[in-house]
C-alpha atoms as a PDB file:
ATOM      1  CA  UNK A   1     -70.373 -51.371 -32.488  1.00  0.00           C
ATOM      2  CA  UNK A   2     -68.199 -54.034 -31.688  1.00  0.00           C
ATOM      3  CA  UNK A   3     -65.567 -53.258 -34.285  1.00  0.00           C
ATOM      4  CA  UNK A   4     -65.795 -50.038 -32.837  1.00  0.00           C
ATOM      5  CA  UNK A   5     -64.950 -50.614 -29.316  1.00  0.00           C
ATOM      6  CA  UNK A   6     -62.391 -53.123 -30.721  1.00  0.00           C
ATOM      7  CA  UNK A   7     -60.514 -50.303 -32.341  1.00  0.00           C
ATOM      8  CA  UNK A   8     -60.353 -47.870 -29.903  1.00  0.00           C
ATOM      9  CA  UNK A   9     -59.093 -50.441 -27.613  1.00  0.00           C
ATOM     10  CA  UNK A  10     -56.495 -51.329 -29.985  1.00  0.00           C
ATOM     11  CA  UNK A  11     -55.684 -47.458 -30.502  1.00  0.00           C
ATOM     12  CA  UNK A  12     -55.935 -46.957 -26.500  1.00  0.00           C
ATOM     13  CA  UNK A  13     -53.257 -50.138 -26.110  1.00  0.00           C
ATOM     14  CA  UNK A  14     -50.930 -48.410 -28.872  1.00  0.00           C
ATOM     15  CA  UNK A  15     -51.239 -44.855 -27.243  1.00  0.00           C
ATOM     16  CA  UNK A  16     -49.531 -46.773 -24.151  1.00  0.00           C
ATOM     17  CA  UNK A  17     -47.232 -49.089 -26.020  1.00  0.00           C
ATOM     18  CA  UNK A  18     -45.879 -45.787 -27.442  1.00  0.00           C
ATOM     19  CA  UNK A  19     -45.502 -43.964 -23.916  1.00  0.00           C
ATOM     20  CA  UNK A  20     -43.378 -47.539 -22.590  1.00  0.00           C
ATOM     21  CA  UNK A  21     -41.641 -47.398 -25.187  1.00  0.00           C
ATOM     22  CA  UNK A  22     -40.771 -43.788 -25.406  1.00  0.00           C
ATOM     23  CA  UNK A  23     -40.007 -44.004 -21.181  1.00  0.00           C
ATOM     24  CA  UNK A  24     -38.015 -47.076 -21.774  1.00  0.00           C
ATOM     25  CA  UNK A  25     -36.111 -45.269 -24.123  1.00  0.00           C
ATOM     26  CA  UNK A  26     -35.411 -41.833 -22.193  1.00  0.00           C
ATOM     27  CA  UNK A  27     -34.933 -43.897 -19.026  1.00  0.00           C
ATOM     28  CA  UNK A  28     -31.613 -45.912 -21.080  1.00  0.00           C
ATOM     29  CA  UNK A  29     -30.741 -42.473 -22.434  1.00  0.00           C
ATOM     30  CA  UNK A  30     -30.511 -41.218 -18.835  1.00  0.00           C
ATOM     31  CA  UNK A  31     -28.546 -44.238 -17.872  1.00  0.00           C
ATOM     32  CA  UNK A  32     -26.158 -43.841 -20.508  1.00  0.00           C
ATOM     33  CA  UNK A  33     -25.269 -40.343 -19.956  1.00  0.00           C
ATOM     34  CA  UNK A  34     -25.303 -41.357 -16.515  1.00  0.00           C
ATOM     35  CA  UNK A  35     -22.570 -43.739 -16.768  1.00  0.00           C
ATOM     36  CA  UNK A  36     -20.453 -41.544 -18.830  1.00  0.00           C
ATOM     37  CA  UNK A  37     -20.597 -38.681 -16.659  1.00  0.00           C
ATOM     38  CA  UNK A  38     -19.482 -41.122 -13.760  1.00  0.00           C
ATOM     39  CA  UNK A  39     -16.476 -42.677 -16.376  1.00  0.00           C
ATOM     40  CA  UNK A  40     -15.737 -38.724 -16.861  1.00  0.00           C
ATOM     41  CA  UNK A  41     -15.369 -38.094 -13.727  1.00  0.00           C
ATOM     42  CA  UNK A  42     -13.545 -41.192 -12.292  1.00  0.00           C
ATOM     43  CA  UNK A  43     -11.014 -40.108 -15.142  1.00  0.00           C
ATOM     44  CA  UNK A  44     -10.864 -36.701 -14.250  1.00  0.00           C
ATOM     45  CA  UNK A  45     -10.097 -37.947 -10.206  1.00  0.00           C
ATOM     46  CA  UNK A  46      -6.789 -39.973 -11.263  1.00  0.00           C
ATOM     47  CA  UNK A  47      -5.708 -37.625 -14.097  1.00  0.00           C
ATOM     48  CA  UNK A  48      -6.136 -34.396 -10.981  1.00  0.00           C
ATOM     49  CA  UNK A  49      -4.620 -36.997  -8.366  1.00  0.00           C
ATOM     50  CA  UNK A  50      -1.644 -37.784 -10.353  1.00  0.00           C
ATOM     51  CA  UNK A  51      -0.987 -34.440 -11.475  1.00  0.00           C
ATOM     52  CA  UNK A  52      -1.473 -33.560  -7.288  1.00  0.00           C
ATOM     53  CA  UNK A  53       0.963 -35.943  -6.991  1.00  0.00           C
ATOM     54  CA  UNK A  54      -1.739 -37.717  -3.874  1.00  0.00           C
ATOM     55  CA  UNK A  55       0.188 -40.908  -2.599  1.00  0.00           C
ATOM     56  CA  UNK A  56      -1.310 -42.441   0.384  1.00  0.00           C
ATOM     57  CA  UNK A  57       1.770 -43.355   1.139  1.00  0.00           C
ATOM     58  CA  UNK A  58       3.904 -40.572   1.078  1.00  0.00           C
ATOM     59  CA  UNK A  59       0.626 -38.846   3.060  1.00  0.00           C
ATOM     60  CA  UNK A  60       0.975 -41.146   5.866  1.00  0.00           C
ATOM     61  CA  UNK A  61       4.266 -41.384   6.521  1.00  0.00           C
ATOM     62  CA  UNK A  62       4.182 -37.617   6.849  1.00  0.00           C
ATOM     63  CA  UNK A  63       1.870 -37.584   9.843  1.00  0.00           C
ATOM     64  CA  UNK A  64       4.143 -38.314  12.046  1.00  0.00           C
ATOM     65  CA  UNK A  65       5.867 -34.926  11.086  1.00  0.00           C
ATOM     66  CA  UNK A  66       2.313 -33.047  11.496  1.00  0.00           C
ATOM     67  CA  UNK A  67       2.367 -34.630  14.968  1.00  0.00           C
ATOM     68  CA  UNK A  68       5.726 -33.614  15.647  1.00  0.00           C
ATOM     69  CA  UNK A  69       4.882 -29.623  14.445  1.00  0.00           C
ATOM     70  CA  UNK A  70       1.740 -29.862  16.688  1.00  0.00           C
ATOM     71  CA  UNK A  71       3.826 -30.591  19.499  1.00  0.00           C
ATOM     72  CA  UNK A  72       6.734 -27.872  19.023  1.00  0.00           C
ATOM     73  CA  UNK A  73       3.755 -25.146  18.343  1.00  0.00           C
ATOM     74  CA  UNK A  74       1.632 -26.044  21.887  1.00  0.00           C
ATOM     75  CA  UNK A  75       2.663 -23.950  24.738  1.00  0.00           C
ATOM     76  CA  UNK A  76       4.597 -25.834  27.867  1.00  0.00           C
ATOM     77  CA  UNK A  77       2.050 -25.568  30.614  1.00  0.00           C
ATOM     78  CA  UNK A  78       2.570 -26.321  34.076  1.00  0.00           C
ATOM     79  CA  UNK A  79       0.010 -26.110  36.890  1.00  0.00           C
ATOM     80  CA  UNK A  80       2.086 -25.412  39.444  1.00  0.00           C
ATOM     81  CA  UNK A  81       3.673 -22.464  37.399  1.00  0.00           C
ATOM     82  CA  UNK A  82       0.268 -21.824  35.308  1.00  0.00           C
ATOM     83  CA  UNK A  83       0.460 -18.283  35.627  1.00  0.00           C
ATOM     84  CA  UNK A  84       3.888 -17.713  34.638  1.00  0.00           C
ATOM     85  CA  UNK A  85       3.749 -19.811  31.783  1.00  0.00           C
ATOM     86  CA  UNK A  86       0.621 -18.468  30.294  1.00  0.00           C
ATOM     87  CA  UNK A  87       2.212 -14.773  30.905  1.00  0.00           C
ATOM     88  CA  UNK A  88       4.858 -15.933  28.678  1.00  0.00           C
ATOM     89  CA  UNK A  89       3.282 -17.536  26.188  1.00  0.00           C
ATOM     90  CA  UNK A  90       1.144 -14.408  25.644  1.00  0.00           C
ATOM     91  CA  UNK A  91       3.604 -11.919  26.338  1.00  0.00           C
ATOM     92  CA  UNK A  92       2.917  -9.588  23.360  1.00  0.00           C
ATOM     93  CA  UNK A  93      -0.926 -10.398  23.951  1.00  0.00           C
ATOM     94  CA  UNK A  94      -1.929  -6.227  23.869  1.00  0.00           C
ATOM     95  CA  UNK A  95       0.153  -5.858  20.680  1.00  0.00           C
ATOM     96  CA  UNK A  96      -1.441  -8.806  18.718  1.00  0.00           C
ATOM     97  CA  UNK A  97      -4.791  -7.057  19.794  1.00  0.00           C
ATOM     98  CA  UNK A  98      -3.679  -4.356  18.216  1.00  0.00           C
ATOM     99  CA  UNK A  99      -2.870  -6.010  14.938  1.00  0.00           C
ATOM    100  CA  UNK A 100      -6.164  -7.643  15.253  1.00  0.00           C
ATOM    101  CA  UNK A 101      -7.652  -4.590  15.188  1.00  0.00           C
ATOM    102  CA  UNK A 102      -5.929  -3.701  12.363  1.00  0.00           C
ATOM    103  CA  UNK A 103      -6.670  -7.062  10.502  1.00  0.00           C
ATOM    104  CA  UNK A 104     -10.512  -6.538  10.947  1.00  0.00           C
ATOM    105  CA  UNK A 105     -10.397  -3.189  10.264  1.00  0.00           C
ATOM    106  CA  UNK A 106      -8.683  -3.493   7.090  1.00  0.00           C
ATOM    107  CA  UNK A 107     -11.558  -6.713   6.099  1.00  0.00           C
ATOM    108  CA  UNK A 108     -13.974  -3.976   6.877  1.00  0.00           C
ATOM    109  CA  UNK A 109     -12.922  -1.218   4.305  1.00  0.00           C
ATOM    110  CA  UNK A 110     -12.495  -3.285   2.180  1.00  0.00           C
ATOM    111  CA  UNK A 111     -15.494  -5.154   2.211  1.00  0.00           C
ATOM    112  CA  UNK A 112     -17.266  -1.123   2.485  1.00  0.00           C
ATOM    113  CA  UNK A 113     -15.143  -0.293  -0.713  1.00  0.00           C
ATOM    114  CA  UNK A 114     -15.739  -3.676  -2.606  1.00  0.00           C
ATOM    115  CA  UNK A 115     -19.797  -3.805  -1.886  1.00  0.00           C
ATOM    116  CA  UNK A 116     -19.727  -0.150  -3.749  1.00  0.00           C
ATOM    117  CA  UNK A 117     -17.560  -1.306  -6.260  1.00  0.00           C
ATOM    118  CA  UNK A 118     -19.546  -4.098  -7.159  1.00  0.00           C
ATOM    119  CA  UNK A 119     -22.990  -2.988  -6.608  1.00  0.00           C
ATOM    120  CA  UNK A 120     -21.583  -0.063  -9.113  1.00  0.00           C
ATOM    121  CA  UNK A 121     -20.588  -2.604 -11.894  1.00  0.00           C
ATOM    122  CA  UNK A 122     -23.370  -5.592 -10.975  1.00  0.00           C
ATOM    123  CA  UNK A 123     -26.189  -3.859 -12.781  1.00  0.00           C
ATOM    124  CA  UNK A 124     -24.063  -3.121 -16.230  1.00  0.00           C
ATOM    125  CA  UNK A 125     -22.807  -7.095 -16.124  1.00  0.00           C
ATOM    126  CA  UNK A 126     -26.598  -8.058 -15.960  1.00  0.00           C
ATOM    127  CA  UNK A 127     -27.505  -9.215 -19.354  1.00  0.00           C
ATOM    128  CA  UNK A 128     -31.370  -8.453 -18.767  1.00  0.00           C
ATOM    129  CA  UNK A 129     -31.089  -5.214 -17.550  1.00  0.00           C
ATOM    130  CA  UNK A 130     -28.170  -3.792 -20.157  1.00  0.00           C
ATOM    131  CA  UNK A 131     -28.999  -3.462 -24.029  1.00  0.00           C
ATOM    132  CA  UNK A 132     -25.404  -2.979 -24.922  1.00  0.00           C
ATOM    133  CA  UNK A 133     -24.175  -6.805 -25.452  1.00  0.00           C
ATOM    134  CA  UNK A 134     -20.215  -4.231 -25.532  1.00  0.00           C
ATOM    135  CA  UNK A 135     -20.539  -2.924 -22.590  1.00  0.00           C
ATOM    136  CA  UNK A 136     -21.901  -6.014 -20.754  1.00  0.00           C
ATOM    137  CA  UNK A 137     -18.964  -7.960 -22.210  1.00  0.00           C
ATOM    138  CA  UNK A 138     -16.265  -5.730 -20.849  1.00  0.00           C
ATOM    139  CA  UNK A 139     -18.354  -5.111 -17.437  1.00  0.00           C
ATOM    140  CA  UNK A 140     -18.556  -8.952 -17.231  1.00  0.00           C
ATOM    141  CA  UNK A 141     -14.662  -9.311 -18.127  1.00  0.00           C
ATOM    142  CA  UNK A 142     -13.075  -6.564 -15.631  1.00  0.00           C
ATOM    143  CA  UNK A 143     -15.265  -8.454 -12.580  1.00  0.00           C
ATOM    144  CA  UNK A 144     -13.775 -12.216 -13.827  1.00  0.00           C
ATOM    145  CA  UNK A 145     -10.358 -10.456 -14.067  1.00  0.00           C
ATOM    146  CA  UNK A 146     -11.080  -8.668 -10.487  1.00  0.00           C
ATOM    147  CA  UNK A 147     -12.052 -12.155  -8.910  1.00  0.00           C
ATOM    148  CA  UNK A 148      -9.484 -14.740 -10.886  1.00  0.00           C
ATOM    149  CA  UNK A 149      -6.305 -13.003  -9.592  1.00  0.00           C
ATOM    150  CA  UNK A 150      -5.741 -14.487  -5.742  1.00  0.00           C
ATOM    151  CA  UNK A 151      -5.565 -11.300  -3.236  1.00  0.00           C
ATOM    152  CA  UNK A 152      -1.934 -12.583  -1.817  1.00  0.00           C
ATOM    153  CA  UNK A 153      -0.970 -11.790  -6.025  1.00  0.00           C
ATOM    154  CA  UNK A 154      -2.973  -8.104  -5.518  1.00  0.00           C
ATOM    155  CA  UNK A 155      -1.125  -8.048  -2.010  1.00  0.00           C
ATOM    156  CA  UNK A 156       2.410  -8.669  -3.660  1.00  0.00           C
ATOM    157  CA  UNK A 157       1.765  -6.123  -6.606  1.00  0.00           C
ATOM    158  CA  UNK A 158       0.412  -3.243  -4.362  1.00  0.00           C
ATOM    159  CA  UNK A 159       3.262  -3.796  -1.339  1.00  0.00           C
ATOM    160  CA  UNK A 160       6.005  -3.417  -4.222  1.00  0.00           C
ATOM    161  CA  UNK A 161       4.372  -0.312  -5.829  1.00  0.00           C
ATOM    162  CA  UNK A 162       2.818   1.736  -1.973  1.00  0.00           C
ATOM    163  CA  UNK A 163       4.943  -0.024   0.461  1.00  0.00           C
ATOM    164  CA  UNK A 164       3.972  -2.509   3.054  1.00  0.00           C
ATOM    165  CA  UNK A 165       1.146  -1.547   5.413  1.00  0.00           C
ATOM    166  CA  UNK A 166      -2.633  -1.811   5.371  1.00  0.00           C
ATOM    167  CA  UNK A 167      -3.159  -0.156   2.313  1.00  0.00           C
ATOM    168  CA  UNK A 168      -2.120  -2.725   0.380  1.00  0.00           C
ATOM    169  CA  UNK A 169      -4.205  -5.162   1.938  1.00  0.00           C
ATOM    170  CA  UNK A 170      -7.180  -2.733   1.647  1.00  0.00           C
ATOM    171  CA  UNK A 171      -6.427  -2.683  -2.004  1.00  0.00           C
ATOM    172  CA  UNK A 172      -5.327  -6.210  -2.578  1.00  0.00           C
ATOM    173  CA  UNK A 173      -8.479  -7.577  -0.627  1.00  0.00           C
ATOM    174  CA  UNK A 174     -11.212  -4.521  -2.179  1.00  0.00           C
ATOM    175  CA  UNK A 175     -10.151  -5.638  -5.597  1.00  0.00           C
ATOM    176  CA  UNK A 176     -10.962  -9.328  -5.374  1.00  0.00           C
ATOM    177  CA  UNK A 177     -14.275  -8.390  -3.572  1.00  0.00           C
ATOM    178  CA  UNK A 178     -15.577  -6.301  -6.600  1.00  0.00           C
ATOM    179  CA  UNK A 179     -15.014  -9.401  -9.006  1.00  0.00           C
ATOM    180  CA  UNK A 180     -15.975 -12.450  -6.763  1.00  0.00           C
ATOM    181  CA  UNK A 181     -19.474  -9.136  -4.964  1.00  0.00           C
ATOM    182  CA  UNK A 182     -20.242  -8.668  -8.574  1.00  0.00           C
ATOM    183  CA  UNK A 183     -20.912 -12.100  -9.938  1.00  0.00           C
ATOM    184  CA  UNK A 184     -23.391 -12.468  -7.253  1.00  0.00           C
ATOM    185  CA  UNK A 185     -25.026  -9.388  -7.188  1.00  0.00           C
ATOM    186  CA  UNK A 186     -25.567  -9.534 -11.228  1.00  0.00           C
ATOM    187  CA  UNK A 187     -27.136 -13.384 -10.241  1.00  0.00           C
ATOM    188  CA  UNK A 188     -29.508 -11.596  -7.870  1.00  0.00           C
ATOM    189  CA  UNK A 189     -30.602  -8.821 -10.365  1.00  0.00           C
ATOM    190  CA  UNK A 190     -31.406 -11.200 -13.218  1.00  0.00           C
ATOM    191  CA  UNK A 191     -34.147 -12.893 -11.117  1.00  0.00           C
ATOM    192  CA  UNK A 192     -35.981  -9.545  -9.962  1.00  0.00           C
ATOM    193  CA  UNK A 193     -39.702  -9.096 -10.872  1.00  0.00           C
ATOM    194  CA  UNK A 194     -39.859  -6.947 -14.087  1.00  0.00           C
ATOM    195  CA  UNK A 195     -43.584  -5.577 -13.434  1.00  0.00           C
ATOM    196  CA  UNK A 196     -42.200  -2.260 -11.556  1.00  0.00           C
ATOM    197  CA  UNK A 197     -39.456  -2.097 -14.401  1.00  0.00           C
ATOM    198  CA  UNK A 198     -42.074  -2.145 -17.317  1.00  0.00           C
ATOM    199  CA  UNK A 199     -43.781   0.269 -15.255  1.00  0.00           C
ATOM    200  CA  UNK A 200     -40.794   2.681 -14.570  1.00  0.00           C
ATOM    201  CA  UNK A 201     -40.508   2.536 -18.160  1.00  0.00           C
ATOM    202  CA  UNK A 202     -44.120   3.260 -18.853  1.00  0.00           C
ATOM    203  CA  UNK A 203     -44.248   6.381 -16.569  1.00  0.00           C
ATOM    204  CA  UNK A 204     -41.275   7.837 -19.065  1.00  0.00           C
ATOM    205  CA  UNK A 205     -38.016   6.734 -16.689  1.00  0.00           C
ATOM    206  CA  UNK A 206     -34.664   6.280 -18.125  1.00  0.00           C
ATOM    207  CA  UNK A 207     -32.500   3.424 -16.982  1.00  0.00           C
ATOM    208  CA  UNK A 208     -31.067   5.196 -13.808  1.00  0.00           C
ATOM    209  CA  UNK A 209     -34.351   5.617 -12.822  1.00  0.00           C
ATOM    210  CA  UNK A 210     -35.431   1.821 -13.325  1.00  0.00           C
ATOM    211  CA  UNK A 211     -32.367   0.742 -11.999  1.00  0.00           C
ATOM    212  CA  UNK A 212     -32.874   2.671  -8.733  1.00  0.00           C
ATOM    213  CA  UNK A 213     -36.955   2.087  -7.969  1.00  0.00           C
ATOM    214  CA  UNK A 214     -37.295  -0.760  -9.618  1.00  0.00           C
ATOM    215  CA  UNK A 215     -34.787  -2.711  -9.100  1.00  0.00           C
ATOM    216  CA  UNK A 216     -32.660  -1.358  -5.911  1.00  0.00           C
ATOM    217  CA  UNK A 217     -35.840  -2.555  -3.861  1.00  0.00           C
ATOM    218  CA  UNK A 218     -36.024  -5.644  -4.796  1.00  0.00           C
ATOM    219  CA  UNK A 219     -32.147  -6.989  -4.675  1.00  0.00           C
ATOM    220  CA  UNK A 220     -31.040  -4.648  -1.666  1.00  0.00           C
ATOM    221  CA  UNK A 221     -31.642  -7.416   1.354  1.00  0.00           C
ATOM    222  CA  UNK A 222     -30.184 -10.180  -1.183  1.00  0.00           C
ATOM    223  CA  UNK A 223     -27.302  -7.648  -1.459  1.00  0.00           C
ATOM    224  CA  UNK A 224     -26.846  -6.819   2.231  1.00  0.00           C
ATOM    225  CA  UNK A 225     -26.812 -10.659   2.974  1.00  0.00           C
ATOM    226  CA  UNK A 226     -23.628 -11.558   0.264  1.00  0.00           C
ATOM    227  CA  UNK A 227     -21.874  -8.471   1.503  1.00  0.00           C
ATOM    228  CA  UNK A 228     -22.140 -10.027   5.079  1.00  0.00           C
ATOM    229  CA  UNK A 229     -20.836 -13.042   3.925  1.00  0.00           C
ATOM    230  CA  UNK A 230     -17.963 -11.625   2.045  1.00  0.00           C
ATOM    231  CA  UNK A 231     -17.104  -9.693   5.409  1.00  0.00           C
ATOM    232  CA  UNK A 232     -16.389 -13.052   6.723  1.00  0.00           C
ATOM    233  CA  UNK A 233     -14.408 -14.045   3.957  1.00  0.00           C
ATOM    234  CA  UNK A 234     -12.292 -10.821   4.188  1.00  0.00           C
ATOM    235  CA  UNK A 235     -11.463 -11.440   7.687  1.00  0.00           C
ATOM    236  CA  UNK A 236      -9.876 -14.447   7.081  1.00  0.00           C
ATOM    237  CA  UNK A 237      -8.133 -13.439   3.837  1.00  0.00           C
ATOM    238  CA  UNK A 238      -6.759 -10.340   5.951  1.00  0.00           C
ATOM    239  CA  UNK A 239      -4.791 -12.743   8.214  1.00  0.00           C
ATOM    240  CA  UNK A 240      -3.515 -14.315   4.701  1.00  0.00           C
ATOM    241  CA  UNK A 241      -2.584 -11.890   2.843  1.00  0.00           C
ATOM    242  CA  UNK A 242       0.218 -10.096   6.179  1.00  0.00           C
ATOM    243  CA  UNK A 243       2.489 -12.682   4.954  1.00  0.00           C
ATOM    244  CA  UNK A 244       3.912 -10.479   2.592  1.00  0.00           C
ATOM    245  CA  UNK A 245       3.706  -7.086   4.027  1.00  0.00           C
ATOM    246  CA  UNK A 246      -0.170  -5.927   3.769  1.00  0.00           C
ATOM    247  CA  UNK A 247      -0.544  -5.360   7.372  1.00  0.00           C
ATOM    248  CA  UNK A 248      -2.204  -6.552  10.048  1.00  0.00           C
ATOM    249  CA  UNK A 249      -1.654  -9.610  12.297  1.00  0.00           C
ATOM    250  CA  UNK A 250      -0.686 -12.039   9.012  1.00  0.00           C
ATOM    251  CA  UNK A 251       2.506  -9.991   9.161  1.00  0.00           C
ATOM    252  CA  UNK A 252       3.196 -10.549  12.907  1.00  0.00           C
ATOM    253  CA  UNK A 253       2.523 -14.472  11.587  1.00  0.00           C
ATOM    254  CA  UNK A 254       5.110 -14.261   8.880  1.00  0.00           C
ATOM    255  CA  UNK A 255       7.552 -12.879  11.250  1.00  0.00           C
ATOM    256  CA  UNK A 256       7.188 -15.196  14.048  1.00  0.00           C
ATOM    257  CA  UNK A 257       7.375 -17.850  11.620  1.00  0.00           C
ATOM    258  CA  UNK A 258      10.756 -16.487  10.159  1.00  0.00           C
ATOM    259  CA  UNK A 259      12.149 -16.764  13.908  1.00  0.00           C
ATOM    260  CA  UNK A 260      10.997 -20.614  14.685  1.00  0.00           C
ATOM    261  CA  UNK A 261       8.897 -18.677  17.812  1.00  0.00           C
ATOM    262  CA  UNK A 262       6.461 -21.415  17.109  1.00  0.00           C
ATOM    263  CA  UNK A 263       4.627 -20.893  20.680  1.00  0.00           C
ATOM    264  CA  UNK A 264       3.871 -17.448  19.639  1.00  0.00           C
ATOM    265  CA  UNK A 265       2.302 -19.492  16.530  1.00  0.00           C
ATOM    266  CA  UNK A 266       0.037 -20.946  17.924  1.00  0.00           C
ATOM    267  CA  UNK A 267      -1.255 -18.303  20.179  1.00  0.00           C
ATOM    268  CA  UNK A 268      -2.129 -16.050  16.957  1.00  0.00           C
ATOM    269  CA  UNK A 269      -3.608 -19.141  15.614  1.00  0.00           C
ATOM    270  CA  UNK A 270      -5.939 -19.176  18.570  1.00  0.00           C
ATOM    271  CA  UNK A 271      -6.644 -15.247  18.314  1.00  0.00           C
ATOM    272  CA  UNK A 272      -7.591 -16.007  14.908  1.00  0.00           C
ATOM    273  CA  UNK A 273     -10.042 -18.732  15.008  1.00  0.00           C
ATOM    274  CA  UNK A 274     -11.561 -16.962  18.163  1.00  0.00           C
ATOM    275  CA  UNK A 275     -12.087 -13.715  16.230  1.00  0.00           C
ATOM    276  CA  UNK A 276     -13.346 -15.525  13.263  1.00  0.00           C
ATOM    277  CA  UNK A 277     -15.759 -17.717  15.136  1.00  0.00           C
ATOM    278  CA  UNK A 278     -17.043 -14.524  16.784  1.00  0.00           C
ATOM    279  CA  UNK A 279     -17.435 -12.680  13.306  1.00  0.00           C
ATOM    280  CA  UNK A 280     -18.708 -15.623  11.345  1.00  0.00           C
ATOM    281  CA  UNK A 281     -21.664 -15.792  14.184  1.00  0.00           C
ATOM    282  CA  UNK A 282     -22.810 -12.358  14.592  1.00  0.00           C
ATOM    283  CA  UNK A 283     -22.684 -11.881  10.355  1.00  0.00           C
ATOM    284  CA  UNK A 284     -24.554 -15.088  10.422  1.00  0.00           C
ATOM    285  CA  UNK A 285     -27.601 -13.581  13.012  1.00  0.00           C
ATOM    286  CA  UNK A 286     -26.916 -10.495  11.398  1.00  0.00           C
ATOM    287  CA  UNK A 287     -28.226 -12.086   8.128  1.00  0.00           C
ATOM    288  CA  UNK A 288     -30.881 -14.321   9.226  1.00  0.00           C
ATOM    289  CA  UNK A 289     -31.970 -10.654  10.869  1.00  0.00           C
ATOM    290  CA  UNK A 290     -31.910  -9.963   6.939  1.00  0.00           C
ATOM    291  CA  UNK A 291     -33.723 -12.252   5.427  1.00  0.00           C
ATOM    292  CA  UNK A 292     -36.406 -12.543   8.438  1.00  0.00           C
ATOM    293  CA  UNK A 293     -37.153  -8.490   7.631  1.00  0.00           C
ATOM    294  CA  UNK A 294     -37.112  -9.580   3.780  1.00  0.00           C
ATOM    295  CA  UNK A 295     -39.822 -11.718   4.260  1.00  0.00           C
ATOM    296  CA  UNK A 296     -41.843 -10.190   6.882  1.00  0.00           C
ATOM    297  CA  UNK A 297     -41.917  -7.056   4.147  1.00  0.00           C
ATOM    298  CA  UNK A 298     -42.674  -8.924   0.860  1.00  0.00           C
ATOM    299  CA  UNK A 299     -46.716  -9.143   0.576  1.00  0.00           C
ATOM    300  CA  UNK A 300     -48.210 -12.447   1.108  1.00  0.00           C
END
């Protein structure tokens, strides 16, 4: 009995002496890629900052100069003369509403045409709901091409070939959406519950039809929230992308720019990060609005 006991003892001790061991060992593993992913990336920091050319130096004895640009763009107020000198720092204020107008406008088409575009494509670059490994490659590549080209690039392309004027920012901006819209939608779709697919398939539905009840249900709020968010994004890229002719009040920016009227800069700078505040916080309840309903409909 006693050898027994002994030996399970001895077997109990080894079970444990093997479970050290084998945490010792996975704990130094961990360390070890730890420490090389930290080397890798302190490497990867001086390589990018020499290549950036980042000199603390040369960065602060250029502040005086952003000082000096901050001062030249700030209106000259007086109290005594308030009125007047707001009236004339403002002067064109009605036709920069106008171009603002414009500018949100054109971030809202395009935004409407992208979400289409990409809600089109999203379900073909999703590599659980598409058999064809061809057509999920090319799906996959047209988005990455949509999204890697920078809309000003778009802008420049579409302004020599239509013109200047919003349509090339529609264009230039709609484009970019459907790559950068697509990715994220065909994220969404590969984490949807596949019970009401099975079962569209079981009840003798094609892929249309699973596509549209079982999966349109389940991704449309996720889909409703990124478009939001992209809205946001478009606003601002709309006030880029007028430097070089696409319209809107980036193209009143460019020209005041051209002409040194650098009080008139910094009252469109001031439009712009109003506007934008205003945007980014009613998309922001709009989407909380989103995901409250999502989850006050999803069963418990």
């Amino acid at each position: 009995m006693r050898t027994a006991a002994f030996n399970q003892s001895a077997a109990a001790e080894a079970r444990v002496e093997k479970v050290r061991t084998a945490f010792s060992d996975a704990r130094a593993h961990k360390r070890r890629l730890t420490a090389i992913g930290l080397a890798l990336f302190v490497v990867t920091f001086f390589v990018a900052a020499d290549i950036g050319n980042l000199d603390p130096v040369k960065i602060w004895n250029g502040l005086p100069k952003l000082h000096e640009f901050i001062v030249r763009i700030l209106p000259k107020l007086s109290w005594d003369t308030l009125a007047h000198d707001l009236n004339e720092w403002l002067f064109p204020f009605w036709f920069w509403m106008g171009l603002l107008v414009d500018t949100i406008l054109i971030a809202f088409l395009a935004s409407v045409l992208g979400t289409i575009g990409a809600g089109i494509l999203c379900f073909a670059a999703t590599r659980t709901l598409v058999e064809s490994t061809a057509v999920y490659f090319f799906v996959r590549r047209l988005m990455e091409v949509a999204r890697t080209v920078p809309e000003l690039v778009y802008a420049l392309i579409f302004v020599f070939c239509l013109g200047p004027g919003p349509l090339a920012g529609v264009l230039a901006i709609g484009i970019h959406t459907v790559g950068a819209l697509g990715k994220l939608f065909s994220e969404v779709n590969e984490n949807v519950d596949h019970g009401p697919l099975d079962g569209v398939r079981a009840a003798g539905g094609g892929w249309f039809q699973m596509i549209r009840l079982g999966v349109v249900p389940q991704v449309l709020p996720n889909f409703a929230s990124y478009a939001l968010l992209r809205f946001e994004i478009n606003v601002r890229a709309s006030s880029i992308i007028g430097f070089v002719g696409a319209g809107g009040l980036g193209q009143e920016i460019g020209t005041v720019i051209a002409f040194n009227e650098y009080e008139s800069l910094s009252a469109l700078f001031l439009i712009i990060l109003v506007t934008v505040s205003t945007i980014d916080v009613i998309c922001e309840r709009i989407r909380h609005a989103v995901i409250r309903f999502e989850e006050g409909a999803s069963p418990a």
